[in-house]
PDB file of N, CA and C in Angstrom:
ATOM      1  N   UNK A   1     -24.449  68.035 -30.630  1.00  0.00           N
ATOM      2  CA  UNK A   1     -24.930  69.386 -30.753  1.00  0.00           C
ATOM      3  C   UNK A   1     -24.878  69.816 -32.220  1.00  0.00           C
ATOM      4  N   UNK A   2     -26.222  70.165 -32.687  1.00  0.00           N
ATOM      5  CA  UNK A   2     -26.240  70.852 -34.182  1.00  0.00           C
ATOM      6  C   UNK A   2     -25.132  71.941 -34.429  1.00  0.00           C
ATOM      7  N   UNK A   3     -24.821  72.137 -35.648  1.00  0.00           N
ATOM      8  CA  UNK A   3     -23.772  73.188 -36.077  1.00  0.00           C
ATOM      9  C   UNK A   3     -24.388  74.528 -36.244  1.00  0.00           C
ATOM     10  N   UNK A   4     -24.143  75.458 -35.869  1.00  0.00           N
ATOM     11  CA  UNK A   4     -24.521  76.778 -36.340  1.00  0.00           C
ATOM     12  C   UNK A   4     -24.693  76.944 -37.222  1.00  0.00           C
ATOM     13  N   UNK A   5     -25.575  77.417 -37.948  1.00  0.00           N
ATOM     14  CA  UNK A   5     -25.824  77.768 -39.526  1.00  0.00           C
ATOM     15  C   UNK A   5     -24.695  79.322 -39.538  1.00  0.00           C
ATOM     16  N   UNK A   6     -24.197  79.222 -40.790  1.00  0.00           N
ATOM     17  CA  UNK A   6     -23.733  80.887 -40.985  1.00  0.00           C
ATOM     18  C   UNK A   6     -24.701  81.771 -41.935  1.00  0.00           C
ATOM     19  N   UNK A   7     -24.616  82.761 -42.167  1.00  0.00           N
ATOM     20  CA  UNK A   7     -25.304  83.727 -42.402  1.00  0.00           C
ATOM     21  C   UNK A   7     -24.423  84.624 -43.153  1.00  0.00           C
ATOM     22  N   UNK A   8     -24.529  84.910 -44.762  1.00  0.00           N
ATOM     23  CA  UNK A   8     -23.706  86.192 -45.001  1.00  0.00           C
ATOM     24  C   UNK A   8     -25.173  87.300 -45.872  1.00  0.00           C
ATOM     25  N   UNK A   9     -24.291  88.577 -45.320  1.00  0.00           N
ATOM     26  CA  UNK A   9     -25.360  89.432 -45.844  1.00  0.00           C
ATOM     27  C   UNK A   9     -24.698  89.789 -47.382  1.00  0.00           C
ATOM     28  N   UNK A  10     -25.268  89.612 -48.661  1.00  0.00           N
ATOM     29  CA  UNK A  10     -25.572  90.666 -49.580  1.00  0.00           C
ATOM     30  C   UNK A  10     -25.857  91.720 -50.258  1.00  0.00           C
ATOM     31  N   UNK A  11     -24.919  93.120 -50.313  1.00  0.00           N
ATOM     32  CA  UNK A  11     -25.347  94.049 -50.484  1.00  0.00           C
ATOM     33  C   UNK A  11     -24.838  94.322 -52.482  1.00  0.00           C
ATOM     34  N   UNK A  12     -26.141  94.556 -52.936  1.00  0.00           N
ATOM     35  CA  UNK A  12     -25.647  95.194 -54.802  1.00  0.00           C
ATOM     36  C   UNK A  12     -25.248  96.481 -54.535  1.00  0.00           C
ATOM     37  N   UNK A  13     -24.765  97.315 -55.359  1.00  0.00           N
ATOM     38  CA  UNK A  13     -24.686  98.584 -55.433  1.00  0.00           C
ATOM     39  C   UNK A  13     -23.978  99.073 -56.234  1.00  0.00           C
ATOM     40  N   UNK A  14     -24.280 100.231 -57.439  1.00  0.00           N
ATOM     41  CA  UNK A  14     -24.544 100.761 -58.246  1.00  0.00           C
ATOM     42  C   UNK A  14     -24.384 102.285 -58.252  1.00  0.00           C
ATOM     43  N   UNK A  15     -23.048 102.743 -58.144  1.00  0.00           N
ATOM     44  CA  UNK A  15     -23.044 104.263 -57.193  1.00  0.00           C
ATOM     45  C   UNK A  15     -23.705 104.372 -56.526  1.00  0.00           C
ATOM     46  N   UNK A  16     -23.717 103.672 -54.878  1.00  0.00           N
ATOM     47  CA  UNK A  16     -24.055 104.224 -54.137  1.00  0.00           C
ATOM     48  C   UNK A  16     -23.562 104.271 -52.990  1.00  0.00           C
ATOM     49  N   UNK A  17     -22.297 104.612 -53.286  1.00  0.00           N
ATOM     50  CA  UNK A  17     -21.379 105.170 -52.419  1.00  0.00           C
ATOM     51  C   UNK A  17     -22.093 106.063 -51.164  1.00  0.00           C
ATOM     52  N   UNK A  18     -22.401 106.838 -51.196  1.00  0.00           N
ATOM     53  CA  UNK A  18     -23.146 107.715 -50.699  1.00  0.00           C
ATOM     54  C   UNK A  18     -24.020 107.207 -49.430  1.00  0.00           C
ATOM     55  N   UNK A  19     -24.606 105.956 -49.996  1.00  0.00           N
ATOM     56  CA  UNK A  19     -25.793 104.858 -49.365  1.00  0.00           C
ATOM     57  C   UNK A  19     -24.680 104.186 -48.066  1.00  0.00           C
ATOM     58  N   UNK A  20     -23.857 103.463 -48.819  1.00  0.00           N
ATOM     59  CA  UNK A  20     -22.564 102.690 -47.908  1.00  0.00           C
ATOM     60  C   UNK A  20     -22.328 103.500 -46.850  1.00  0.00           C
ATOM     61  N   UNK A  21     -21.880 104.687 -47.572  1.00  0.00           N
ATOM     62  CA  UNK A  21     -20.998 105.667 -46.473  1.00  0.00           C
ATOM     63  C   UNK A  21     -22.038 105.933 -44.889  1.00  0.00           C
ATOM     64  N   UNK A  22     -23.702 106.061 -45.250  1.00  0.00           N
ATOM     65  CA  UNK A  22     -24.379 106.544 -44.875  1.00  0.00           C
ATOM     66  C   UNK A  22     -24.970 104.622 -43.641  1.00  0.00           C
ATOM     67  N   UNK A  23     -25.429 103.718 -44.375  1.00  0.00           N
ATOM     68  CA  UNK A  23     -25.785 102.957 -43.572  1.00  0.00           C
ATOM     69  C   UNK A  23     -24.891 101.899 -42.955  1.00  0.00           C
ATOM     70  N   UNK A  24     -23.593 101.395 -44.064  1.00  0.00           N
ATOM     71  CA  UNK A  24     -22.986 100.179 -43.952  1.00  0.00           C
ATOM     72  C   UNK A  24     -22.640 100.215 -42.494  1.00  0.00           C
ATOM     73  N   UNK A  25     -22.079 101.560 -41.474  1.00  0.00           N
ATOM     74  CA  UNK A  25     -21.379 101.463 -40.263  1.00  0.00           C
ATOM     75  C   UNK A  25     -22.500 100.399 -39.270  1.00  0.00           C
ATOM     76  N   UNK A  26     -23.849 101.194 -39.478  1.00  0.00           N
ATOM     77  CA  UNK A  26     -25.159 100.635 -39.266  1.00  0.00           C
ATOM     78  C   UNK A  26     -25.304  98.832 -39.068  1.00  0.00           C
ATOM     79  N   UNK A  27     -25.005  98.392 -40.410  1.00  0.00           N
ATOM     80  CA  UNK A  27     -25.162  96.996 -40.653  1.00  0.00           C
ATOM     81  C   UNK A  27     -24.398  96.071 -39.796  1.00  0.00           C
ATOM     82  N   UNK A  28     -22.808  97.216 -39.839  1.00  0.00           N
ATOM     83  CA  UNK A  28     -21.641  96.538 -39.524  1.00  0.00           C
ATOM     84  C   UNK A  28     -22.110  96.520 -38.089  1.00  0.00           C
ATOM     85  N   UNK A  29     -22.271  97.505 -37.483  1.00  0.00           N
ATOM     86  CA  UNK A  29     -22.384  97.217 -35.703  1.00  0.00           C
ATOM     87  C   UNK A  29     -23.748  95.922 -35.008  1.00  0.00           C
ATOM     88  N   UNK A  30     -24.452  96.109 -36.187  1.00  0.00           N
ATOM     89  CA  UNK A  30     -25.305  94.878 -36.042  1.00  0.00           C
ATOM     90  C   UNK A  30     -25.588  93.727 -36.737  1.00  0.00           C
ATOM     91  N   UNK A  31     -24.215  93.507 -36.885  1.00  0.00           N
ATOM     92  CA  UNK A  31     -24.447  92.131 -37.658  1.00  0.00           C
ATOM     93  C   UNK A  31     -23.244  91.001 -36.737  1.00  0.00           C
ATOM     94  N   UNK A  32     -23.141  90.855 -35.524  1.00  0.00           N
ATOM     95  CA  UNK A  32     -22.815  90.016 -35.013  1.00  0.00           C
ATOM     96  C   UNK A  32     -22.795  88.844 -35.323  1.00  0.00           C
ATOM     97  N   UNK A  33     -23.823  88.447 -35.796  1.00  0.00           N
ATOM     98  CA  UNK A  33     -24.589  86.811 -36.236  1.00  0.00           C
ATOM     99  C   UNK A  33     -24.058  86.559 -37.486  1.00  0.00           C
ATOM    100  N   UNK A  34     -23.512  87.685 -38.074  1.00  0.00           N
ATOM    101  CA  UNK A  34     -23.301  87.235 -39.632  1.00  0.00           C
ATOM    102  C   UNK A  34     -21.648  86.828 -39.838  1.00  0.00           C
ATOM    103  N   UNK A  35     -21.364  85.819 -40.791  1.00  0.00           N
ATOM    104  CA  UNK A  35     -20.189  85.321 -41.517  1.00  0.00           C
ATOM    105  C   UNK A  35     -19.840  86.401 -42.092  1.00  0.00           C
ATOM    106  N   UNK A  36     -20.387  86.974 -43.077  1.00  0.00           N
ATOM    107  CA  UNK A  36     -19.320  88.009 -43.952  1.00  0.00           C
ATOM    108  C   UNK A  36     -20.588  88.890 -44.683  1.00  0.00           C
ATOM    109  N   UNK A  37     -20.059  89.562 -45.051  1.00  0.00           N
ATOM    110  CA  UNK A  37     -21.114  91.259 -45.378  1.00  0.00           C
ATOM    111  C   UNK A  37     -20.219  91.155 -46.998  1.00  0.00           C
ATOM    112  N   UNK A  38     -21.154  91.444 -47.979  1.00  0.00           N
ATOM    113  CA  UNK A  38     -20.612  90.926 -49.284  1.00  0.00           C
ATOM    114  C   UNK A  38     -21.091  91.927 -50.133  1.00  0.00           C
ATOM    115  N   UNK A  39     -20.399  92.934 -50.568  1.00  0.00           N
ATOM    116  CA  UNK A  39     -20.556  93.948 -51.566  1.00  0.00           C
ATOM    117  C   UNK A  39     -20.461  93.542 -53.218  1.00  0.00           C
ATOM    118  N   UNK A  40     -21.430  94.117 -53.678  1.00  0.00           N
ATOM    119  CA  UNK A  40     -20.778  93.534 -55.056  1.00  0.00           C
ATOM    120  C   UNK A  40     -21.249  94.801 -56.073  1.00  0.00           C
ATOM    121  N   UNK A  41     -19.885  95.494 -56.414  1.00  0.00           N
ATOM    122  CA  UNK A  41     -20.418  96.824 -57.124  1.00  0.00           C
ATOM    123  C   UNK A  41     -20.303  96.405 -58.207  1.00  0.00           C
ATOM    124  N   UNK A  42     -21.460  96.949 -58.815  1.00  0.00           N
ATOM    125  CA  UNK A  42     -21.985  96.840 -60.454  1.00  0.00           C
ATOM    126  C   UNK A  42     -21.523  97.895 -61.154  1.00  0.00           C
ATOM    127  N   UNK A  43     -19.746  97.591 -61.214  1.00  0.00           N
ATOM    128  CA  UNK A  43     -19.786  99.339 -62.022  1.00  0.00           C
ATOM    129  C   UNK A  43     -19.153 100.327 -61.701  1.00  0.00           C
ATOM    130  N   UNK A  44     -19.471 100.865 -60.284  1.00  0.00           N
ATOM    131  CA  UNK A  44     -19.400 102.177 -59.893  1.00  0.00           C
ATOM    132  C   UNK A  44     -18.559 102.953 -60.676  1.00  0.00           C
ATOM    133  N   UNK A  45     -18.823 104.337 -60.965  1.00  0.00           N
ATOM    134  CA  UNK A  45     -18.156 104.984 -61.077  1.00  0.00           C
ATOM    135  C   UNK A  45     -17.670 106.288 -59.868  1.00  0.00           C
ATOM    136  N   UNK A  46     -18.427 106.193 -58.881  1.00  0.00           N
ATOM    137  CA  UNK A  46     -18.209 107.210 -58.283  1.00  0.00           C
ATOM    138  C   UNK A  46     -17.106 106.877 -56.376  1.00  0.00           C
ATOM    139  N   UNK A  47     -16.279 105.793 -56.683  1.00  0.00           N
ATOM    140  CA  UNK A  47     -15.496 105.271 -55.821  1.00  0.00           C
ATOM    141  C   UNK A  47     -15.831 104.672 -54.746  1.00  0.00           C
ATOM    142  N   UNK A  48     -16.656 103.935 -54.882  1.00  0.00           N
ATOM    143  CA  UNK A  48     -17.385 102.953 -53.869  1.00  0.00           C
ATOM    144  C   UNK A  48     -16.611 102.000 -53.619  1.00  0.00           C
ATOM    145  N   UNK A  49     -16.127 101.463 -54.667  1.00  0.00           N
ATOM    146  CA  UNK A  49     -14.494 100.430 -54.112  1.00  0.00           C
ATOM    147  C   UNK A  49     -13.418 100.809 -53.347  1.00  0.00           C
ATOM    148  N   UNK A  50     -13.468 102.036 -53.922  1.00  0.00           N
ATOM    149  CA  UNK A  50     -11.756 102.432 -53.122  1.00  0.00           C
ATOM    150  C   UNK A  50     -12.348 102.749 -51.604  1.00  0.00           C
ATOM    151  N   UNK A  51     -13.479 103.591 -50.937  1.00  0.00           N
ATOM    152  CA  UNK A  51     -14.217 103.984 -50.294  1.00  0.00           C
ATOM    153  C   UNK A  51     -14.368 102.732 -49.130  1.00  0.00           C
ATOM    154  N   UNK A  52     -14.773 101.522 -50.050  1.00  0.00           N
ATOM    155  CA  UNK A  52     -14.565  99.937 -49.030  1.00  0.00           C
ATOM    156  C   UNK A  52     -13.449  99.789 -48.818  1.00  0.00           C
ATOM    157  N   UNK A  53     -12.736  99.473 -49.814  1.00  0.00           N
ATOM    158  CA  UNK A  53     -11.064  98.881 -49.326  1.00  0.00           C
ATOM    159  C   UNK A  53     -10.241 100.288 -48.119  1.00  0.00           C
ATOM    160  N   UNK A  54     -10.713 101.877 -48.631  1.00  0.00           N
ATOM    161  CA  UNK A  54     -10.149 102.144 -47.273  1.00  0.00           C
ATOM    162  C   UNK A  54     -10.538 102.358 -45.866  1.00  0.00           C
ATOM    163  N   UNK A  55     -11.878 102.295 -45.513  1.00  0.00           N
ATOM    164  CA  UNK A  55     -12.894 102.542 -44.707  1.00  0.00           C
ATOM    165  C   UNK A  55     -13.390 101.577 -43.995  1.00  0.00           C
ATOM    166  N   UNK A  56     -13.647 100.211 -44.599  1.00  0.00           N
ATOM    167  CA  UNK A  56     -14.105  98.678 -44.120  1.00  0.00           C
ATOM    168  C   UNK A  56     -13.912  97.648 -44.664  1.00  0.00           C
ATOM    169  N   UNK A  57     -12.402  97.473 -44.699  1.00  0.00           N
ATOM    170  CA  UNK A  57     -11.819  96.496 -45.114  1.00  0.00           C
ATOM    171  C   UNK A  57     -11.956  95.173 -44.703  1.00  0.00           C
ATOM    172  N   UNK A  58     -13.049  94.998 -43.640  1.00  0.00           N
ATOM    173  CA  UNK A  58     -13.402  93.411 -43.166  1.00  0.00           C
ATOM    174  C   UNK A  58     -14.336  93.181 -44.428  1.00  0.00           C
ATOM    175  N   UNK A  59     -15.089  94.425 -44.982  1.00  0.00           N
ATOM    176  CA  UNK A  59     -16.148  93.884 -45.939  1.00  0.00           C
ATOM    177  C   UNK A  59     -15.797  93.441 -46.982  1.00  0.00           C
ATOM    178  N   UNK A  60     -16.190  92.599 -48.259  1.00  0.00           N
ATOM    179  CA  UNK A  60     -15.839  91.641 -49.071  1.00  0.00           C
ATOM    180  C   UNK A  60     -16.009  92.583 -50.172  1.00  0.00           C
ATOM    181  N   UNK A  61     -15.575  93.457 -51.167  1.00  0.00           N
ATOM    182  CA  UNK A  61     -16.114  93.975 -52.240  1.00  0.00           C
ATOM    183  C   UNK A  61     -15.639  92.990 -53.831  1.00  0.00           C
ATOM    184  N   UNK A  62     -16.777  92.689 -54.064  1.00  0.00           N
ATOM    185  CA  UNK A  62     -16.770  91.851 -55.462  1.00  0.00           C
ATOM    186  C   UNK A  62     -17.147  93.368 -56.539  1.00  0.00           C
ATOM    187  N   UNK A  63     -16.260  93.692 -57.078  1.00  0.00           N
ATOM    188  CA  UNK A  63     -16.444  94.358 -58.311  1.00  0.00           C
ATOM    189  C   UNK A  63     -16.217  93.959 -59.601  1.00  0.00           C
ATOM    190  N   UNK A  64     -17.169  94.552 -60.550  1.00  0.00           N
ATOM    191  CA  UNK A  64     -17.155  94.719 -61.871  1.00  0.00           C
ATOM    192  C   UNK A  64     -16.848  95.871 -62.647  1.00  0.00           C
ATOM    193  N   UNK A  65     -16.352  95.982 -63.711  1.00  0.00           N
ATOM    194  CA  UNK A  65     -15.973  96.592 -64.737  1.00  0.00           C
ATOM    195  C   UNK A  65     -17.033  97.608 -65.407  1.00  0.00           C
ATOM    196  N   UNK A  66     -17.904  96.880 -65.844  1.00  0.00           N
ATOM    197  CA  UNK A  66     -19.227  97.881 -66.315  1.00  0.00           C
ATOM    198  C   UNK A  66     -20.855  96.946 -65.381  1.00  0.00           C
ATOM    199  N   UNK A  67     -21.448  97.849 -65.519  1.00  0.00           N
ATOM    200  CA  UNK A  67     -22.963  97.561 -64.767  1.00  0.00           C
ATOM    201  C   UNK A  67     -23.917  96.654 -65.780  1.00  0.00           C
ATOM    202  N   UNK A  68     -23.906  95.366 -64.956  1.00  0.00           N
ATOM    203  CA  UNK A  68     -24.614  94.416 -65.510  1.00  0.00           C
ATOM    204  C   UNK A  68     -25.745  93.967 -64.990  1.00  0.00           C
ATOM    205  N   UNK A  69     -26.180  94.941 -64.157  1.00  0.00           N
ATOM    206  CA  UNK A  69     -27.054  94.839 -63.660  1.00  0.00           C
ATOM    207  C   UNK A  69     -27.634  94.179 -62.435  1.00  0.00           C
ATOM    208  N   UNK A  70     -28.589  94.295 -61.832  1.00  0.00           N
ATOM    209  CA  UNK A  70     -29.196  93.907 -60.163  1.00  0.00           C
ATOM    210  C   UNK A  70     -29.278  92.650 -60.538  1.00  0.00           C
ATOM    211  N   UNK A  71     -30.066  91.588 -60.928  1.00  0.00           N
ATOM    212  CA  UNK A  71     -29.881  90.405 -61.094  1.00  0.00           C
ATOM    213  C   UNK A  71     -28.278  89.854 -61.309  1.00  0.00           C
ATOM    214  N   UNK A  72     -27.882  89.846 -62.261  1.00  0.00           N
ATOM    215  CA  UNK A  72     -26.304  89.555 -62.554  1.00  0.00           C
ATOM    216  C   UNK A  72     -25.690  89.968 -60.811  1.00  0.00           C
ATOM    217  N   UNK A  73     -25.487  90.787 -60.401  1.00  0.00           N
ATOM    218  CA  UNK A  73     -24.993  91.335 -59.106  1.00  0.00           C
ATOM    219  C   UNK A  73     -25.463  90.186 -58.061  1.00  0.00           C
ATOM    220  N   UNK A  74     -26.644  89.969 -58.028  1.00  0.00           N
ATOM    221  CA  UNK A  74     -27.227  89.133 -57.265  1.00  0.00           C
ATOM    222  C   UNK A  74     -26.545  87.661 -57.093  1.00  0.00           C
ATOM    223  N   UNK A  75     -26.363  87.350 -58.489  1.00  0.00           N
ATOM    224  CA  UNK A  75     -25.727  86.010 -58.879  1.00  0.00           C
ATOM    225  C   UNK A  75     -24.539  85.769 -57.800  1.00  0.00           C
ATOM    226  N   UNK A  76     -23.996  86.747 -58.522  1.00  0.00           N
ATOM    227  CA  UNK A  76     -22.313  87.166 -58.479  1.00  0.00           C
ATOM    228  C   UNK A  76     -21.996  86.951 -56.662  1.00  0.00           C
ATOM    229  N   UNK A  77     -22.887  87.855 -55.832  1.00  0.00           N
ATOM    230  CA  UNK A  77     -22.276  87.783 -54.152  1.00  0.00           C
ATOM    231  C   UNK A  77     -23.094  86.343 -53.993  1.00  0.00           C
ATOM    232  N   UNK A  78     -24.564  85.480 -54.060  1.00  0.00           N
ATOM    233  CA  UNK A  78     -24.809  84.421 -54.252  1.00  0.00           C
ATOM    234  C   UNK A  78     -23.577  83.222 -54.558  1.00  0.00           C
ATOM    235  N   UNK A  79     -22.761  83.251 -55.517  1.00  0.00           N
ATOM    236  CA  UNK A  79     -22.064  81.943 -55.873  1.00  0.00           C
ATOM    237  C   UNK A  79     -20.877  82.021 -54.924  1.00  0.00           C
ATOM    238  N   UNK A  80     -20.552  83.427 -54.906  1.00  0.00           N
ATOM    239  CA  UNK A  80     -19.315  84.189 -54.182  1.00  0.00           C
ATOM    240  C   UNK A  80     -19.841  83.183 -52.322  1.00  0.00           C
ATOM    241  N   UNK A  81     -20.894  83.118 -51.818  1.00  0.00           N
ATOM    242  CA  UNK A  81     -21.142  83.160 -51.038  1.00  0.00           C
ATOM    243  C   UNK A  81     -20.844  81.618 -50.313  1.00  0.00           C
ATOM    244  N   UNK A  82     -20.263  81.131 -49.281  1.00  0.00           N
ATOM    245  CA  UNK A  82     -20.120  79.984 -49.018  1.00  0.00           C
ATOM    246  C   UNK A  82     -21.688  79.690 -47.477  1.00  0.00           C
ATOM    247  N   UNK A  83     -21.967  80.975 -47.182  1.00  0.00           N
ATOM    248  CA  UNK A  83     -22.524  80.649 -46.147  1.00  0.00           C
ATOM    249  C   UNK A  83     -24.264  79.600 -46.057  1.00  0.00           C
ATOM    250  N   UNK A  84     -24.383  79.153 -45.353  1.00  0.00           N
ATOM    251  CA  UNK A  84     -25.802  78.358 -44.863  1.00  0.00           C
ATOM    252  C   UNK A  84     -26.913  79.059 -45.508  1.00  0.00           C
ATOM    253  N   UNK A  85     -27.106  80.767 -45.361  1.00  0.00           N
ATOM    254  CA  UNK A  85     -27.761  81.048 -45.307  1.00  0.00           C
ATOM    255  C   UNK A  85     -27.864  83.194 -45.841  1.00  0.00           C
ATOM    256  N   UNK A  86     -28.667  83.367 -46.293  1.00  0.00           N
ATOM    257  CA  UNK A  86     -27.997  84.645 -47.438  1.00  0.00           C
ATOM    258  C   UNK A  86     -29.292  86.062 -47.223  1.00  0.00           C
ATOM    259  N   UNK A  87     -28.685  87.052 -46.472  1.00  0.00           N
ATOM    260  CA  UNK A  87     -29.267  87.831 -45.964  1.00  0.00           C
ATOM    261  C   UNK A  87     -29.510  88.751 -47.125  1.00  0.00           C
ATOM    262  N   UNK A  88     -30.079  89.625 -48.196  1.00  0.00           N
ATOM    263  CA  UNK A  88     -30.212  90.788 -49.315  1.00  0.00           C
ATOM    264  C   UNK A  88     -30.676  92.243 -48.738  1.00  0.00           C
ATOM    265  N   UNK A  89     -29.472  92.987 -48.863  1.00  0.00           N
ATOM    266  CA  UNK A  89     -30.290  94.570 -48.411  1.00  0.00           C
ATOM    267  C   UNK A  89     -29.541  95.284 -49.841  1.00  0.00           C
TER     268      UNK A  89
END
């Protein structure tokens, strides 16, 4: 029997705390299929880290120091990522 492929989703974000607060519950209740949900804040200044670590702590937050931008971000949950297969919202 073939192995399951895994699946992790990719999310960048760039203060948008606001966005998280508003869809992530969303993602989270439908993402059954997925390995791991992978944040990677570029930056924030407006507490999008602390906001993950106290709110949805299953989710993975990769942060940075200053904003290097959507590509760089991209990299970053990409290498971070061990899974089969790599979902981007």
């Amino acid at each position: 029997m073939a192995k399951k492929p895994t699946i992790d989703i990719i999310i960048p974000s760039y203060n948008g705390k606001y966005l998280l607060e508003r869809y992530l519950p969303e993602v989270i209740a439908n993402s059954d299929n997925f390995n791991k949900i992978i944040v990677v804040d570029d930056g924030s200044t407006d507490g999008t880290q602390e906001y993950l670590k106290e709110h949805v702590p299953t989710v993975t937050c990769l942060h940075h120091d200053k904003n290097k931008g959507f590509s760089f971000s991209m990299n970053i949950g990409i290498n971070y990522s061990q899974a089969d297969f790599i979902v981007f919202l």
